[in-house]
C-alpha atoms as a PDB file:
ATOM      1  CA  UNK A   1     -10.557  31.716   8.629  1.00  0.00           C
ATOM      2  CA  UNK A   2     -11.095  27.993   9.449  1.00  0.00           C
ATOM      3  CA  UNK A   3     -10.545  25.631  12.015  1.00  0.00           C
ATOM      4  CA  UNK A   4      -6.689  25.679  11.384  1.00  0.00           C
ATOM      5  CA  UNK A   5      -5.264  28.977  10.058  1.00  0.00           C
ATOM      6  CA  UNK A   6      -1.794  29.428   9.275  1.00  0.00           C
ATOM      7  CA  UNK A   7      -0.152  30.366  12.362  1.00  0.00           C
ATOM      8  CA  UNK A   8      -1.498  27.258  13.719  1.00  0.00           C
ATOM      9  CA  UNK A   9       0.043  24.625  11.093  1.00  0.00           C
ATOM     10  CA  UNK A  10       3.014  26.440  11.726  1.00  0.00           C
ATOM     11  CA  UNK A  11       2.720  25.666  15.408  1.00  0.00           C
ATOM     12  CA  UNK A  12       1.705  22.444  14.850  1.00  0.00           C
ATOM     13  CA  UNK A  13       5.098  22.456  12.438  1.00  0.00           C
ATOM     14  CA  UNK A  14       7.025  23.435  15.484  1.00  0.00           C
ATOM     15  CA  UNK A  15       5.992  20.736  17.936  1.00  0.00           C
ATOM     16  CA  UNK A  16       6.331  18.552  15.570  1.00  0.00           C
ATOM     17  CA  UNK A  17      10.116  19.307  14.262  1.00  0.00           C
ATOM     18  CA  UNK A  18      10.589  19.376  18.396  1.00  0.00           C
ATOM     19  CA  UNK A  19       9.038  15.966  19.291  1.00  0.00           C
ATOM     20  CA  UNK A  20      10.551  13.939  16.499  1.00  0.00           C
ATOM     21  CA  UNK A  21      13.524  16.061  15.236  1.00  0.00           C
ATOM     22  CA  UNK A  22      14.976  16.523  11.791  1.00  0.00           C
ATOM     23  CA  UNK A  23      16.797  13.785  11.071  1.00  0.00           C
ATOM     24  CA  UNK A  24      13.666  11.264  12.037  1.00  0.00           C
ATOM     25  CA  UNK A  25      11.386  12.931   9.999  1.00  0.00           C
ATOM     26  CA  UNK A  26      13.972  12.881   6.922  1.00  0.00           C
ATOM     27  CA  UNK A  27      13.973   9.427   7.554  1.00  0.00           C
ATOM     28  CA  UNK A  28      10.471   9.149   8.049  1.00  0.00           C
ATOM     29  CA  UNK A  29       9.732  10.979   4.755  1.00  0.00           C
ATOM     30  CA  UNK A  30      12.249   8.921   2.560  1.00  0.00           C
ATOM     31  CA  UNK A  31      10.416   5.766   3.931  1.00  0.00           C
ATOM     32  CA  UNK A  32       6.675   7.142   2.889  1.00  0.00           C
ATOM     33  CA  UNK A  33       8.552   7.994  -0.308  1.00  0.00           C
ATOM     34  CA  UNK A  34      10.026   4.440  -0.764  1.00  0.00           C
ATOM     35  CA  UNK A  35       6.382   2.705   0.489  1.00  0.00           C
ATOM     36  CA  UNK A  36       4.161   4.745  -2.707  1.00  0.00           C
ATOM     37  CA  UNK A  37       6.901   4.551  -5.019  1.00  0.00           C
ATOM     38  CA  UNK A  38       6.441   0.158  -4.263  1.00  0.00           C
ATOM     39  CA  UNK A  39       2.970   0.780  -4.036  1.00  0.00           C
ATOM     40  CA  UNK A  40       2.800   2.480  -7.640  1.00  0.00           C
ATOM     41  CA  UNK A  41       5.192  -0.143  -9.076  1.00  0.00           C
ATOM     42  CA  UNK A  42       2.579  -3.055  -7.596  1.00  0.00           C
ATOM     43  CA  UNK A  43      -0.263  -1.314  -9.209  1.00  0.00           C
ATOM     44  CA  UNK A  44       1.461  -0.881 -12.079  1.00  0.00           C
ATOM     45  CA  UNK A  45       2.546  -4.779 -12.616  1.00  0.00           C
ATOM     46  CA  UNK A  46      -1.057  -6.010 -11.635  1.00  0.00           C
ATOM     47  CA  UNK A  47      -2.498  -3.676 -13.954  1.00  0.00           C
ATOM     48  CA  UNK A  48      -0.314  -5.128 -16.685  1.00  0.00           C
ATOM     49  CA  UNK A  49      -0.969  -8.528 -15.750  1.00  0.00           C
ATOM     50  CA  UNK A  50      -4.876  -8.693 -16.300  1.00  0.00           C
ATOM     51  CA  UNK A  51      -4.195  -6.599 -19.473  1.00  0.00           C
ATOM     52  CA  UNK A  52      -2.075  -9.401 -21.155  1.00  0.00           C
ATOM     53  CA  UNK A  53      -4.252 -11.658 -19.486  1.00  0.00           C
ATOM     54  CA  UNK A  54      -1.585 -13.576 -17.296  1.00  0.00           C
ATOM     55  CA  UNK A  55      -3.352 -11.702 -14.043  1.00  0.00           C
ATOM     56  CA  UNK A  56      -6.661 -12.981 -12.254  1.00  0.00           C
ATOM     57  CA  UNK A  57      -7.713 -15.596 -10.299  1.00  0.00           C
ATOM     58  CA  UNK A  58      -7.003 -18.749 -11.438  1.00  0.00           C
ATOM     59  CA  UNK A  59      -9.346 -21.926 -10.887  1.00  0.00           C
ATOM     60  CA  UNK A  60      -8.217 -25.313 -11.563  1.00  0.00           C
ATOM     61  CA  UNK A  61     -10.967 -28.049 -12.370  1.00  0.00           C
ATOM     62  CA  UNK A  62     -10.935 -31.141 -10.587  1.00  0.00           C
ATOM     63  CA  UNK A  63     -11.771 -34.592 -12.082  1.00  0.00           C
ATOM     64  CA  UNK A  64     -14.309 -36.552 -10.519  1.00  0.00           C
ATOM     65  CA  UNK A  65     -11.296 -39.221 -10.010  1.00  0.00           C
ATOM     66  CA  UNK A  66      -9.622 -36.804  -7.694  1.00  0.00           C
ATOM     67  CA  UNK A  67     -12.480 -35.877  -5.785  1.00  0.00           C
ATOM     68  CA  UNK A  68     -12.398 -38.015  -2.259  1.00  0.00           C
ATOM     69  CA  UNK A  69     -15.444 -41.337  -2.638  1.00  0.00           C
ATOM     70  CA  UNK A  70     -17.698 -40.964   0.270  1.00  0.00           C
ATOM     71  CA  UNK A  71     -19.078 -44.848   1.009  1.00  0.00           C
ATOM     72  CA  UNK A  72     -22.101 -45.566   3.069  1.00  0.00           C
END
């Protein structure tokens, strides 16, 4: 027996279902759903990206003609 045995997750449960209601937590659920199913997909792209090489960080150089001349 830990901290949190069953009867109280299922209390917890309750209060829960009370406070918020079915219908927002349905919502709430589909919308956690939606958020790692984007999060997966993002993963997934970046992940493709580096492998084919088009991912990364690119740096452009700059010619010394485009660099700003300090006079003094």
């Amino acid at each position: 027996m830990g901290l949190f045995d069953f009867k109280h997750w299922i209390v917890i449960l309750v209060v829960v279902v009370l406070v918020f209601g079915t219908k927002k937590l349905k919502t709430l659920g589909s919308d956690v759903g939606e958020t790692i199913k984007g999060f997966r997909k993002a993963v997934n792209e970046d992940g493709d990206a580096v492998a084919h090489g088009d991912g990364g960080v690119s740096l452009n150089k700059v010619n010394a003609a485009d660099e700003p001349q300090v006079r003094s």
